[in-house]
C-alpha atoms as a PDB file:
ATOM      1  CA  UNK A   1    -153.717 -13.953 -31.348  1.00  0.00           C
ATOM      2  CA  UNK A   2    -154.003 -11.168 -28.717  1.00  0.00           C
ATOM      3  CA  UNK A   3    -153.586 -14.108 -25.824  1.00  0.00           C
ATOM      4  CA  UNK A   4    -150.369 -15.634 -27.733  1.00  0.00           C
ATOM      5  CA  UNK A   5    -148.501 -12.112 -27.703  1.00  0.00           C
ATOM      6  CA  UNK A   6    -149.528 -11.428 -24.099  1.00  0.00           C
ATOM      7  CA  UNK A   7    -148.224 -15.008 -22.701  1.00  0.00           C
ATOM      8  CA  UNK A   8    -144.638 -14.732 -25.358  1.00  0.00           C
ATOM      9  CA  UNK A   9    -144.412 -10.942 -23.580  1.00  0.00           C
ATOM     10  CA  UNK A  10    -144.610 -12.893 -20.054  1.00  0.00           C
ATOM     11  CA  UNK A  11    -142.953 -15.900 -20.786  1.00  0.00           C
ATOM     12  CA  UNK A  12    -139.864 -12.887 -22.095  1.00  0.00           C
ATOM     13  CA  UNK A  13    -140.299 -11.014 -18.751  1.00  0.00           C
ATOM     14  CA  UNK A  14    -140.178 -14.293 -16.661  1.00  0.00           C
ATOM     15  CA  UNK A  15    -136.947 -15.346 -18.350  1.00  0.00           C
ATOM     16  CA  UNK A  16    -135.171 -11.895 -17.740  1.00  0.00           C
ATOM     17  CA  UNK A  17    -136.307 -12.018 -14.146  1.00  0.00           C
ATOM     18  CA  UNK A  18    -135.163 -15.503 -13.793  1.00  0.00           C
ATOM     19  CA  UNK A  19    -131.746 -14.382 -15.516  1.00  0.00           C
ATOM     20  CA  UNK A  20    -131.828 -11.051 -13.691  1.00  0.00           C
ATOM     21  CA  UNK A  21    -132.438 -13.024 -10.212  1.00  0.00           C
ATOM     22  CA  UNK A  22    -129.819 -15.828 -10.557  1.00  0.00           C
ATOM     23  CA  UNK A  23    -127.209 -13.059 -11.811  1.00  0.00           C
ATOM     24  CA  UNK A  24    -127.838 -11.257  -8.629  1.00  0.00           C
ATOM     25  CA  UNK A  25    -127.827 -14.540  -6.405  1.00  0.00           C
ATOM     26  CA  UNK A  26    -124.119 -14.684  -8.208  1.00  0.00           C
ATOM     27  CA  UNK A  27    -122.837 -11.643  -7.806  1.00  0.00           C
ATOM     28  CA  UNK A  28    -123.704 -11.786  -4.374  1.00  0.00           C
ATOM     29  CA  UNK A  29    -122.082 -15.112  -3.794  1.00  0.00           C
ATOM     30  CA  UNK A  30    -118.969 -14.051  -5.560  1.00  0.00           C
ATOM     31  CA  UNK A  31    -118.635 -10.639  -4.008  1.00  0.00           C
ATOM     32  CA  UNK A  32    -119.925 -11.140  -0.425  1.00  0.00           C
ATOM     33  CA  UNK A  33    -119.234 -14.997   0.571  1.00  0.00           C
ATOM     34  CA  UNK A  34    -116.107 -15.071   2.165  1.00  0.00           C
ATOM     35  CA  UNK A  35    -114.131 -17.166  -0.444  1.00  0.00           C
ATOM     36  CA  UNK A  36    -110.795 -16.887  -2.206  1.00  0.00           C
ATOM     37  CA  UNK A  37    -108.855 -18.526  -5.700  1.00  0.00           C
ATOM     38  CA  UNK A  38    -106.043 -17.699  -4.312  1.00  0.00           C
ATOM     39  CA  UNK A  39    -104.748 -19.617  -1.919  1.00  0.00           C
ATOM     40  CA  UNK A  40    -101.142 -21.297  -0.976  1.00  0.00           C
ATOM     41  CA  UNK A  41    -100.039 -23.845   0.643  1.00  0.00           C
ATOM     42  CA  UNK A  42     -96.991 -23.456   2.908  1.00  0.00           C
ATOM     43  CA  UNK A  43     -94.104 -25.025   5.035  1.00  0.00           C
ATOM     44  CA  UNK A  44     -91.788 -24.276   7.415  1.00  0.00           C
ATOM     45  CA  UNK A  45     -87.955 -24.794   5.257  1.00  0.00           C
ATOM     46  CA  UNK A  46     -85.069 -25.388   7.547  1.00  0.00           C
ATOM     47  CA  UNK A  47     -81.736 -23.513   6.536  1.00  0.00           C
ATOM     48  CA  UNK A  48     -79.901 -26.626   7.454  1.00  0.00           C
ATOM     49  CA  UNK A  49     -75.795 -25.299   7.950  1.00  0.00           C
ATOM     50  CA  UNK A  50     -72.924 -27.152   9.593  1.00  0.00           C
ATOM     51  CA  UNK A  51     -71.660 -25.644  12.791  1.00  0.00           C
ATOM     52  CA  UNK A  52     -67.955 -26.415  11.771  1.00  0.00           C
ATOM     53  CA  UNK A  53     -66.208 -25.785   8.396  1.00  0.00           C
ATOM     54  CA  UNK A  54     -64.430 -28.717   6.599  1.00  0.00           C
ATOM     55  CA  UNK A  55     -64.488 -31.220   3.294  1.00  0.00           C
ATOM     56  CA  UNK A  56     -68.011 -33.633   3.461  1.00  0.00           C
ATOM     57  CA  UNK A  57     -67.061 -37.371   3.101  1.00  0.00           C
ATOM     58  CA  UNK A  58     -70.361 -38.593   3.111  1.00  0.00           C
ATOM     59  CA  UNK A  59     -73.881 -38.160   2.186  1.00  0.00           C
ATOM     60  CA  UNK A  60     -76.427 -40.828   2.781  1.00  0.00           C
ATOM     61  CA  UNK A  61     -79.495 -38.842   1.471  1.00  0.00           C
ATOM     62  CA  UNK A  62     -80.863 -38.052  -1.608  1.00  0.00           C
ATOM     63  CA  UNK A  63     -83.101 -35.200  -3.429  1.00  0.00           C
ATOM     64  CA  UNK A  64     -86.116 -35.393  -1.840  1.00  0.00           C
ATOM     65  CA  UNK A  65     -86.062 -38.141   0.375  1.00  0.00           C
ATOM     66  CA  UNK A  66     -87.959 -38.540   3.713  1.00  0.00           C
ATOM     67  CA  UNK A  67     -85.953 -37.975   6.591  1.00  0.00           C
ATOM     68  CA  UNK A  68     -86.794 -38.567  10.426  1.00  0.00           C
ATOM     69  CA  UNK A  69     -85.152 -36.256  12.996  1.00  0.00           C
ATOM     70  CA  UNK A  70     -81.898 -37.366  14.143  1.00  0.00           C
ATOM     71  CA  UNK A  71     -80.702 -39.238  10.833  1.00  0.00           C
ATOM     72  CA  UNK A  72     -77.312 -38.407   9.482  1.00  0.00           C
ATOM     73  CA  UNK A  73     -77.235 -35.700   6.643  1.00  0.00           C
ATOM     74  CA  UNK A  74     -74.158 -35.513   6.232  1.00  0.00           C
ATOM     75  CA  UNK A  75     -70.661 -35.858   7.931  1.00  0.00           C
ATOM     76  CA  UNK A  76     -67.778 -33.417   7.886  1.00  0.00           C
ATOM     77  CA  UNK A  77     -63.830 -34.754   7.525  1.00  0.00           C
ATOM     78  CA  UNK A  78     -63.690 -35.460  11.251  1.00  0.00           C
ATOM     79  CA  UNK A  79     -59.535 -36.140  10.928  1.00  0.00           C
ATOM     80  CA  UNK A  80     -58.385 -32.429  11.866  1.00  0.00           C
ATOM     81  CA  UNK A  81     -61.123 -32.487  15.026  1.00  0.00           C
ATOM     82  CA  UNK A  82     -59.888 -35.786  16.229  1.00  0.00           C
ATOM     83  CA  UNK A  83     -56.031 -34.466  16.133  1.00  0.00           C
ATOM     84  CA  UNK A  84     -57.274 -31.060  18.217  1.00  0.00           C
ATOM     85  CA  UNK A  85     -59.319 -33.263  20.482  1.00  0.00           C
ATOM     86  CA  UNK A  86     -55.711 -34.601  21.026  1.00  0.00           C
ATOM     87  CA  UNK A  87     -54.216 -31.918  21.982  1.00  0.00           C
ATOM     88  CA  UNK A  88     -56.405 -30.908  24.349  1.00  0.00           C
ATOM     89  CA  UNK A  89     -56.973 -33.957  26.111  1.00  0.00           C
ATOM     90  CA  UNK A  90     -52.756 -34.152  26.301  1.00  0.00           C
ATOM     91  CA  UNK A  91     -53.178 -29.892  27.671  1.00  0.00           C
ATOM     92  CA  UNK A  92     -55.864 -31.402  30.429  1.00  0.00           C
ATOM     93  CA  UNK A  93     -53.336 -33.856  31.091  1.00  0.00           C
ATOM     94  CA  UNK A  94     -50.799 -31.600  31.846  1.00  0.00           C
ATOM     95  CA  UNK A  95     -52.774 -29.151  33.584  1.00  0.00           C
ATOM     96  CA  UNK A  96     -53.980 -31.822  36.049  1.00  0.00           C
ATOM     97  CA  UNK A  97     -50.247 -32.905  36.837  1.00  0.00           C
ATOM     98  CA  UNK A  98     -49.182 -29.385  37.494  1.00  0.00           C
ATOM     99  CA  UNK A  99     -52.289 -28.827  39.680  1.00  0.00           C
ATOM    100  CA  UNK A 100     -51.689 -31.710  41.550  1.00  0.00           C
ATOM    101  CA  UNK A 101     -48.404 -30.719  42.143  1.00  0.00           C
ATOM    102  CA  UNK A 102     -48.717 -27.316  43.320  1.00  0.00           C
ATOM    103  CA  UNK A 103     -51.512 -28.541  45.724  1.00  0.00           C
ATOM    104  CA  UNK A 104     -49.433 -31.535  47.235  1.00  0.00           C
ATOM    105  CA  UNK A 105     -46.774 -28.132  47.468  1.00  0.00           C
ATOM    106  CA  UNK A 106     -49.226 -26.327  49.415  1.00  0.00           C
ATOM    107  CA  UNK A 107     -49.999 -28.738  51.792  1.00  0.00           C
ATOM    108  CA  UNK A 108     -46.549 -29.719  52.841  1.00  0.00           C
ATOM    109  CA  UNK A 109     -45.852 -25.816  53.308  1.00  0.00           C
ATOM    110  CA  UNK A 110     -49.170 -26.012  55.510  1.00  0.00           C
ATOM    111  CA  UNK A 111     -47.942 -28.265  57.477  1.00  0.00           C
ATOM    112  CA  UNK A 112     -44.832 -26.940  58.362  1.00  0.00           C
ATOM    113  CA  UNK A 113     -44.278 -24.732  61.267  1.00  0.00           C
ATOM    114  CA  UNK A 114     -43.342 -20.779  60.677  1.00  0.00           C
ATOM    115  CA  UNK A 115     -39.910 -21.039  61.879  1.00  0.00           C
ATOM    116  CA  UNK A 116     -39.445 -23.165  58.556  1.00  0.00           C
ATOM    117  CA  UNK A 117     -41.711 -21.866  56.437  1.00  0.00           C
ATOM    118  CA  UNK A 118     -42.803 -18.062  55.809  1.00  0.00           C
ATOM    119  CA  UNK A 119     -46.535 -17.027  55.898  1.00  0.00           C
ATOM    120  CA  UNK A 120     -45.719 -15.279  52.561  1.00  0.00           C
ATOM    121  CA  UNK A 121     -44.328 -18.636  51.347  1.00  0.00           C
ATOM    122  CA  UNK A 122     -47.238 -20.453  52.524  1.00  0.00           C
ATOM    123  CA  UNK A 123     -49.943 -18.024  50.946  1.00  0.00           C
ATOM    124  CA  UNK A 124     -47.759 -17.636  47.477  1.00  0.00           C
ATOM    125  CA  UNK A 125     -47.829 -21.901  47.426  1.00  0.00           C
ATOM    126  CA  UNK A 126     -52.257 -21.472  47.759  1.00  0.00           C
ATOM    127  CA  UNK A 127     -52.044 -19.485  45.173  1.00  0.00           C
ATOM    128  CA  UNK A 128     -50.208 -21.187  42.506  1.00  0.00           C
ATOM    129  CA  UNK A 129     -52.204 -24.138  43.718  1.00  0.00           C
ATOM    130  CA  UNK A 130     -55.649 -22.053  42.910  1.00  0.00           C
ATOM    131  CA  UNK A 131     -53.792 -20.956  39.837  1.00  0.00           C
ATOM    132  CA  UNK A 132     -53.022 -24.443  38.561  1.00  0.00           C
ATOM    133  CA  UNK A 133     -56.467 -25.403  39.671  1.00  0.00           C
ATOM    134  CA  UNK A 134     -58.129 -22.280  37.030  1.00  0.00           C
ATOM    135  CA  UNK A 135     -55.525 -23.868  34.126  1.00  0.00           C
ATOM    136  CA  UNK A 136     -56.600 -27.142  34.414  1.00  0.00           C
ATOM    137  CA  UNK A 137     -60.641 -25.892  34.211  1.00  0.00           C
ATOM    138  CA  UNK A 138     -59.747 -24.007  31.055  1.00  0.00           C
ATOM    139  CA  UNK A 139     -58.198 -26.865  29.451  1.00  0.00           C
ATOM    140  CA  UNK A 140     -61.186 -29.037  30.641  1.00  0.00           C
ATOM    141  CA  UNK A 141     -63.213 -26.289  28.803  1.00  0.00           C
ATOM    142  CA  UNK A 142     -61.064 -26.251  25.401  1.00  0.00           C
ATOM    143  CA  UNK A 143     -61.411 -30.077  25.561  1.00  0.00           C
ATOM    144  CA  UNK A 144     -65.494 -30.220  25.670  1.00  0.00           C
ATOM    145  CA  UNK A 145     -65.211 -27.362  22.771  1.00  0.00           C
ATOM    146  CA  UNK A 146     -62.895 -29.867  20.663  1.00  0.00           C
ATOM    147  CA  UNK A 147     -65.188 -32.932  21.783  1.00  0.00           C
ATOM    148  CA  UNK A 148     -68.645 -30.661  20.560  1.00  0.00           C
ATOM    149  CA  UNK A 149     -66.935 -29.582  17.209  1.00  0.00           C
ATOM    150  CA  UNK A 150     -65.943 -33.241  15.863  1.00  0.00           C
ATOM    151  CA  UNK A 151     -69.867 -34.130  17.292  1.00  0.00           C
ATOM    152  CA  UNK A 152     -70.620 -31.752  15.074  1.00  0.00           C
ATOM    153  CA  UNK A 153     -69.254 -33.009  12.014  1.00  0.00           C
ATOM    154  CA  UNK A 154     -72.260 -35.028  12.175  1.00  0.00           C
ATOM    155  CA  UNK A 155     -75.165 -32.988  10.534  1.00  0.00           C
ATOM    156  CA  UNK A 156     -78.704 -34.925  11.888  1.00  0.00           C
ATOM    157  CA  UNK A 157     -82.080 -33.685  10.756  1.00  0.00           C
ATOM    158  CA  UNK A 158     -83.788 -31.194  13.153  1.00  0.00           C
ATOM    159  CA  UNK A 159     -87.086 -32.488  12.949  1.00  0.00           C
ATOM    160  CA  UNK A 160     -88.905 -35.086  10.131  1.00  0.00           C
ATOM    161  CA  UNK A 161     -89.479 -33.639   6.620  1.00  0.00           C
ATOM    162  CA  UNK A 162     -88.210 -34.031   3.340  1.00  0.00           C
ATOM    163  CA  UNK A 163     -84.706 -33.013   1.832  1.00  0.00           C
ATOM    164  CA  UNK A 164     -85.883 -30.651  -1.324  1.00  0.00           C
ATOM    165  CA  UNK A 165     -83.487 -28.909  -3.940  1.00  0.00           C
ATOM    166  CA  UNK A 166     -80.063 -30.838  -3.357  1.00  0.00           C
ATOM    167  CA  UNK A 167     -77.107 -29.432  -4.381  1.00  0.00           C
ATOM    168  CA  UNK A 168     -74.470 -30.353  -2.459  1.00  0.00           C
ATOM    169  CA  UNK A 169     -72.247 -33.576  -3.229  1.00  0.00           C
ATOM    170  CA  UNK A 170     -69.699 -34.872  -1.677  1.00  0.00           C
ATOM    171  CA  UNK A 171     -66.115 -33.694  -1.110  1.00  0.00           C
ATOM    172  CA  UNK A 172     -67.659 -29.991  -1.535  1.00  0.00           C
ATOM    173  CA  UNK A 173     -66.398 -28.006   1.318  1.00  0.00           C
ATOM    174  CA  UNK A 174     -68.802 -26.479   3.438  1.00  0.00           C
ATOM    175  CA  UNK A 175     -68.191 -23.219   5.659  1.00  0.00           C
ATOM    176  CA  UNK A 176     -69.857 -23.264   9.045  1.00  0.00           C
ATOM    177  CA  UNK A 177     -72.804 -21.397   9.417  1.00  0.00           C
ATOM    178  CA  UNK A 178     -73.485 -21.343   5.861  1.00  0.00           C
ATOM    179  CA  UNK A 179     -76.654 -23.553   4.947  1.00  0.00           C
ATOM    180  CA  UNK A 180     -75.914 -25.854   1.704  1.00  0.00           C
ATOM    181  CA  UNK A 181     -79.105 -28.070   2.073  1.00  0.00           C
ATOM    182  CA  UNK A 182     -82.699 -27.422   2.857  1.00  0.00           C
ATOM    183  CA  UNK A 183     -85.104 -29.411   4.796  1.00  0.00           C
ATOM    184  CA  UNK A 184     -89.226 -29.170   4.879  1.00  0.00           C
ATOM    185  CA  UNK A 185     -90.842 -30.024   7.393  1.00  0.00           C
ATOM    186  CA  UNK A 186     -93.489 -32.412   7.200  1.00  0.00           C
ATOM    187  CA  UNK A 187     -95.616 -31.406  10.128  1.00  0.00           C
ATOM    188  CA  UNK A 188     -96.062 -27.553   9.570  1.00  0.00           C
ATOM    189  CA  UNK A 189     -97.906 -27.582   6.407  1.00  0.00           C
ATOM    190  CA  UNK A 190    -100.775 -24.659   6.805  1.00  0.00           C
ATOM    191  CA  UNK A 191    -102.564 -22.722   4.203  1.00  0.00           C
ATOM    192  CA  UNK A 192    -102.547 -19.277   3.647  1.00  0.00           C
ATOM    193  CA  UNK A 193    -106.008 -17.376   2.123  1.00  0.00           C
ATOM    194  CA  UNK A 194    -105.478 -14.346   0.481  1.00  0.00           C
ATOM    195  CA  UNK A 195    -108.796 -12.393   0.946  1.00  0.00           C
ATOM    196  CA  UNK A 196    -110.092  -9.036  -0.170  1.00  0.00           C
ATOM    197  CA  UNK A 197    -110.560  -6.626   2.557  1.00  0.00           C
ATOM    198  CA  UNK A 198    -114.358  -6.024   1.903  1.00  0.00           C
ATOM    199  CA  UNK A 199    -114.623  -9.612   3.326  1.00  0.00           C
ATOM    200  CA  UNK A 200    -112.590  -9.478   6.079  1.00  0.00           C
ATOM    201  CA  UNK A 201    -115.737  -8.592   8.320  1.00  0.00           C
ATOM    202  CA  UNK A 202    -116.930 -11.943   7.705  1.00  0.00           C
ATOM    203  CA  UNK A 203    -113.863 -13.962   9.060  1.00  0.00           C
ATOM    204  CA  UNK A 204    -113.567 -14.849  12.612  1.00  0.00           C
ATOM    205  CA  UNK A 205    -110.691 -17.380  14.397  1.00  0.00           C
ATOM    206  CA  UNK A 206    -112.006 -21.025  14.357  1.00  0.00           C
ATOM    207  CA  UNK A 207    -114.383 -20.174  11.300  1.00  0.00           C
ATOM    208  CA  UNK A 208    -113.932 -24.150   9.392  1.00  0.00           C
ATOM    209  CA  UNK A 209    -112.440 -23.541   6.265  1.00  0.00           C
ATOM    210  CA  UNK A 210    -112.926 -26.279   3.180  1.00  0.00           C
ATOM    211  CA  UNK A 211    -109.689 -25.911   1.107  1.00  0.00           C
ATOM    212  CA  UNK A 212    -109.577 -27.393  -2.833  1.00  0.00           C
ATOM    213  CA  UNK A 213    -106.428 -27.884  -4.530  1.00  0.00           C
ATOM    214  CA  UNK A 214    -105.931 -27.629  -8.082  1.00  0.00           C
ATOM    215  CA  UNK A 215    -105.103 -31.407  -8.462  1.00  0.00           C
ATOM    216  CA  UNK A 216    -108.783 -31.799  -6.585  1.00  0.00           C
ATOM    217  CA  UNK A 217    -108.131 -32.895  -3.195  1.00  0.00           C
ATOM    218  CA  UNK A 218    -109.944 -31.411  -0.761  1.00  0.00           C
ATOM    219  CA  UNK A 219    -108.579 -30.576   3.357  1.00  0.00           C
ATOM    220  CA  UNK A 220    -110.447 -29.606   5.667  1.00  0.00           C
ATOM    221  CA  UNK A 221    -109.228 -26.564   8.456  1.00  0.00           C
ATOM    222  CA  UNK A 222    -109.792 -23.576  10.476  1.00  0.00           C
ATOM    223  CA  UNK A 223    -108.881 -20.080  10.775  1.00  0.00           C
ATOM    224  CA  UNK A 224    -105.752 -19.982  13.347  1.00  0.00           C
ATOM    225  CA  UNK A 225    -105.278 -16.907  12.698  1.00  0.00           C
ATOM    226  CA  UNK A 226    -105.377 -13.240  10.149  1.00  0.00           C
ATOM    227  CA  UNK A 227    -102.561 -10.680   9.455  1.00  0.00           C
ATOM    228  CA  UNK A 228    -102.408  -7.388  11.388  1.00  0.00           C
ATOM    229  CA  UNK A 229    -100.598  -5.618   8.573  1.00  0.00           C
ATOM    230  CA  UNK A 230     -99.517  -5.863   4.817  1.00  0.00           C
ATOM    231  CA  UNK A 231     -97.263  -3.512   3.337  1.00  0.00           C
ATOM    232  CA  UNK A 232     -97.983  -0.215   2.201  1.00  0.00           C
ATOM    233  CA  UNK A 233     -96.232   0.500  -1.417  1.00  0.00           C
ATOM    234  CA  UNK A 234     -98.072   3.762  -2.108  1.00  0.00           C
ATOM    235  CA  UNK A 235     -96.483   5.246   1.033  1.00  0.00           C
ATOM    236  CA  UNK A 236     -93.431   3.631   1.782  1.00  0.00           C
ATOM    237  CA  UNK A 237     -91.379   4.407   4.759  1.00  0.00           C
ATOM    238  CA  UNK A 238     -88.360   6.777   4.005  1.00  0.00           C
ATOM    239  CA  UNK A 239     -85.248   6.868   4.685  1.00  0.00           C
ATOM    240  CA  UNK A 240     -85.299   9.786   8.131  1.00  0.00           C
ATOM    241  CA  UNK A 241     -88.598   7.386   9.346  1.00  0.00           C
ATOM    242  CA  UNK A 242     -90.902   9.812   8.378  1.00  0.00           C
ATOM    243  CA  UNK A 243     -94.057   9.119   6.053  1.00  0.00           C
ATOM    244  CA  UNK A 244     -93.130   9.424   1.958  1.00  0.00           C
ATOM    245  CA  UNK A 245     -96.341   9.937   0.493  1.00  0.00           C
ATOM    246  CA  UNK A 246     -97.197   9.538  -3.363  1.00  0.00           C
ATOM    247  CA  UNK A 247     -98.112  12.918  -4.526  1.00  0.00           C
ATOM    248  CA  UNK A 248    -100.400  10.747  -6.977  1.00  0.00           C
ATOM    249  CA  UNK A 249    -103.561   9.206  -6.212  1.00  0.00           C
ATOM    250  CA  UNK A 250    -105.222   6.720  -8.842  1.00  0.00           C
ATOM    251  CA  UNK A 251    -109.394   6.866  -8.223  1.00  0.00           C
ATOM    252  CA  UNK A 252    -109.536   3.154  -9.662  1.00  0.00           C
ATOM    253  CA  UNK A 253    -108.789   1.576  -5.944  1.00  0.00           C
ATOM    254  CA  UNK A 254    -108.983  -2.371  -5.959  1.00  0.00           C
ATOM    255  CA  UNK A 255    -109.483  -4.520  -2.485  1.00  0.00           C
ATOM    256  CA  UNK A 256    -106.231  -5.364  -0.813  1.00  0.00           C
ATOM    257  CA  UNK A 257    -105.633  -8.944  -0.227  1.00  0.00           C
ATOM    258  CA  UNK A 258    -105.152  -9.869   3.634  1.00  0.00           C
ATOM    259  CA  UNK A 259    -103.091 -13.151   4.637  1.00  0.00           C
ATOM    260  CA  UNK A 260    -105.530 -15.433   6.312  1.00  0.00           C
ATOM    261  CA  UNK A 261    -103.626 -18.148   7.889  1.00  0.00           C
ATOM    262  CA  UNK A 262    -105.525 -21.718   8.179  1.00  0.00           C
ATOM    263  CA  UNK A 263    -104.452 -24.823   9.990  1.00  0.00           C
ATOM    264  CA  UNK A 264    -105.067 -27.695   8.575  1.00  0.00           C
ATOM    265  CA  UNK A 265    -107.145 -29.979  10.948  1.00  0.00           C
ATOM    266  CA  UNK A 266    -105.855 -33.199   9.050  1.00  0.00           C
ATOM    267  CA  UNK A 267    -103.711 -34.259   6.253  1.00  0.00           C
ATOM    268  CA  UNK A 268    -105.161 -37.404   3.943  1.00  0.00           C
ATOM    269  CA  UNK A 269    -102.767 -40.788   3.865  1.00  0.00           C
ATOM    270  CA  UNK A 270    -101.502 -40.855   0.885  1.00  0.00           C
ATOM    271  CA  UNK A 271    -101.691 -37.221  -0.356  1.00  0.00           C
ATOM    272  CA  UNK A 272     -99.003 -35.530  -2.093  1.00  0.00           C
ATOM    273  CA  UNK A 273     -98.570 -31.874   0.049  1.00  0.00           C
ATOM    274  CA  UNK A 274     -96.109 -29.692  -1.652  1.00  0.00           C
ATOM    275  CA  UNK A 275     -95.001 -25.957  -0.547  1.00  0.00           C
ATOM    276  CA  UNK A 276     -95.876 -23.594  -3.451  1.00  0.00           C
ATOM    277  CA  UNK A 277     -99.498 -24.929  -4.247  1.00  0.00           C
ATOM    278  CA  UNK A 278    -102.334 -23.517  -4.992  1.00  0.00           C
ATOM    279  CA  UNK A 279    -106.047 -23.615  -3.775  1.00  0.00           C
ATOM    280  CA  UNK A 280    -109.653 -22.342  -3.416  1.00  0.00           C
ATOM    281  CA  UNK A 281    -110.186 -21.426   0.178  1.00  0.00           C
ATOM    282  CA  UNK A 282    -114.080 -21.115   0.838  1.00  0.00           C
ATOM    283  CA  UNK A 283    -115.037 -20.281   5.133  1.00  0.00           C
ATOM    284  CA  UNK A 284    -118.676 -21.662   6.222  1.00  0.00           C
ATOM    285  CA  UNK A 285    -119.894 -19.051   8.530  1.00  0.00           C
ATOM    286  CA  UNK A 286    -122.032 -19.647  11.237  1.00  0.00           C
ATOM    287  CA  UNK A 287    -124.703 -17.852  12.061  1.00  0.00           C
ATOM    288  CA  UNK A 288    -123.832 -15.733  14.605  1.00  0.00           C
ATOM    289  CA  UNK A 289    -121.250 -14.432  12.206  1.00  0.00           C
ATOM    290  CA  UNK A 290    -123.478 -13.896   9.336  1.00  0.00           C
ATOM    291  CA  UNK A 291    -125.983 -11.907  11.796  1.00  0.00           C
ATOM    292  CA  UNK A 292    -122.561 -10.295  13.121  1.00  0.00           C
ATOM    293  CA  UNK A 293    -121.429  -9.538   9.321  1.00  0.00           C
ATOM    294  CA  UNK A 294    -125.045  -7.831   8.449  1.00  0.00           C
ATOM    295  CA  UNK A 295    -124.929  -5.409  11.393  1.00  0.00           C
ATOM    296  CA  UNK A 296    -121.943  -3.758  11.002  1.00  0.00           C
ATOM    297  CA  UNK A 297    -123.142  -0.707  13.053  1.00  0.00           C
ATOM    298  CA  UNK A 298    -122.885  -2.352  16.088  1.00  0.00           C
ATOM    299  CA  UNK A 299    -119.701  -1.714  17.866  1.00  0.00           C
ATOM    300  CA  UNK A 300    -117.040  -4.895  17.620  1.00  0.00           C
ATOM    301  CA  UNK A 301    -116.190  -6.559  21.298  1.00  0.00           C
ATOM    302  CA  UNK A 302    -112.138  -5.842  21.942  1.00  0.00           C
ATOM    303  CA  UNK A 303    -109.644  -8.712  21.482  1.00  0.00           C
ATOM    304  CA  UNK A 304    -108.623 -10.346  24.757  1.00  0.00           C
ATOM    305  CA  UNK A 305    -105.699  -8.709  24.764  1.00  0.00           C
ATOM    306  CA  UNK A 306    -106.768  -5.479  24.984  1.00  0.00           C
ATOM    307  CA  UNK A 307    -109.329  -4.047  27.694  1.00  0.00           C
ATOM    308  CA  UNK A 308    -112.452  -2.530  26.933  1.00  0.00           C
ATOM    309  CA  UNK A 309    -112.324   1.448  27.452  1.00  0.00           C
ATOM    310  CA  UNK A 310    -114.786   2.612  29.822  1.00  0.00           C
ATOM    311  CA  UNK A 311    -117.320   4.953  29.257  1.00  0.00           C
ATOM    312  CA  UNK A 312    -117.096   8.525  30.443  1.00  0.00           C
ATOM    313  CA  UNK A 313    -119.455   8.970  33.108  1.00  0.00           C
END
């Protein structure tokens, strides 16, 4: 009886040690592993804006269609840009003629000896001749403006990506420089990891990152790079630049999140990448970074950037 308590007392203990040790193993992987739930994926979105104002008489694309750069997005009334490219072809026109003529003037008053012609006459005919000559360069220049703004009622995609959020339609009117339809592009997708600061010591640049989306995909990448700075909302910046600190201070303090920016190495055929989603961002340290991580007394090498400080002698 004595030897059936004893082993259901042991058998109890081993269980709570077992319990006790995997709870610890846990903790420590969820606390100290560098790892993060929240995660986003991100693209670069291209404003995209017409560089002349007008009525748009066509648009061959469609809400979220794949685009490569250079394909029409839409085209501007051109009519109005074709008249002024008119007129200032017919200015160069006229500005050549009168050039010509004042420099076919000057030379015949060249030629002439002084007891026909003045020296004043002579130098007054070289400059209307270099006067004519400036006109017809300024109407050269107003002619390449007209040509570039009716080859800019043409709207082309910037780079390859995909048209998202459509709103415009045609025969809106458009005002130059303001962007009416947005453009992702397809070959700047990165992810950004949003770590506590307690785990910051154990992220280095070109640490391999395995990235999870919520749909269950999984990418592959590496740390490119990790934010310098985040903002400060306890002690915001006032308005005469100097520091407007909270006259409050709550003792409950949680970890800041840091941006953690990681390139993706390769994108799967056939998977569906969207700006806006969310993943699980876990970094496989090596172990020079893990023995780097568990010695944090010793002093940190300075970034390339910056020179080491020399020791006073």
């Amino acid at each position: 009886m004595l030897i059936k308590q004893l082993f259901r007392v042991l058998a109890t203990l081993l269980i709570c040690a077992a319990a006790i040790a995997v709870a610890h193993t846990l903790w420590q992987h969820y606390m100290d592993r560098p790892w993060t739930r929240d995660g986003r994926v991100r693209a670069y979105v291209i404003n995209v804006a017409p560089d002349v104002s007008g009525a748009v008489v066509a648009l061959p694309v469609r809400d979220n269609q794949w685009v490569h750069r250079g394909d029409l997005l839409m085209e501007i009334d051109p009519a109005r840009f074709k008249i002024a490219v008119a007129q200032a072809q017919a200015a160069v026109d006229a500005k050549k003629i009168n050039w010509d003529m004042r420099r076919q003037d000057a030379k015949r008053r060249a030629d002439l000896n002084s007891m026909v012609v003045s020296t004043e006459q002579r130098e007054n005919a070289s400059l209307d001749a270099a006067a004519a000559y400036a006109d017809y360069q300024a109407a050269l220049a107003q002619l390449s403006g007209a040509q570039l703004n009716l080859e800019r009622t043409r709207v082309v995609s910037p780079v390859d990506g995909y048209i998202t959020n459509l709103q415009l339609q045609t025969g809106d009117y458009v005002t130059a420089g303001s962007a009416r339809l947005a453009l992702i592009d397809s070959h700047s997708f990165w992810v950004y990891g949003y770590f506590e600061e307690t785990k910051l010591p154990r992220l280095h640049i070109g640490d391999v990152a395995k990235i999870e989306l919520m749909s269950g995909e999984h990418l592959r990448g590496h740390i490119e790079s990790i934010t310098r700075g985040i903002y400060d909302r306890d002690n915001p910046q006032s308005r005469d630049l100097t520091a407007d600190v909270n006259p409050t201070f709550n003792w409950v303090r949680l970890a800041q999140r840091v941006p953690v920016r990681i390139q993706l190495d390769e994108i799967p055929q056939g998977l569906t990448l969207a700006a806006g989603q969310t993943c699980t961002v876990v970094i496989e340290e090596s172990r020079k970074n893990q023995a780097a991580a568990k010695s944090p007394n010793q002093s940190p090498s300075p970034p390339p950037h910056q020179p080491a400080t020399a020791s006073a002698p």
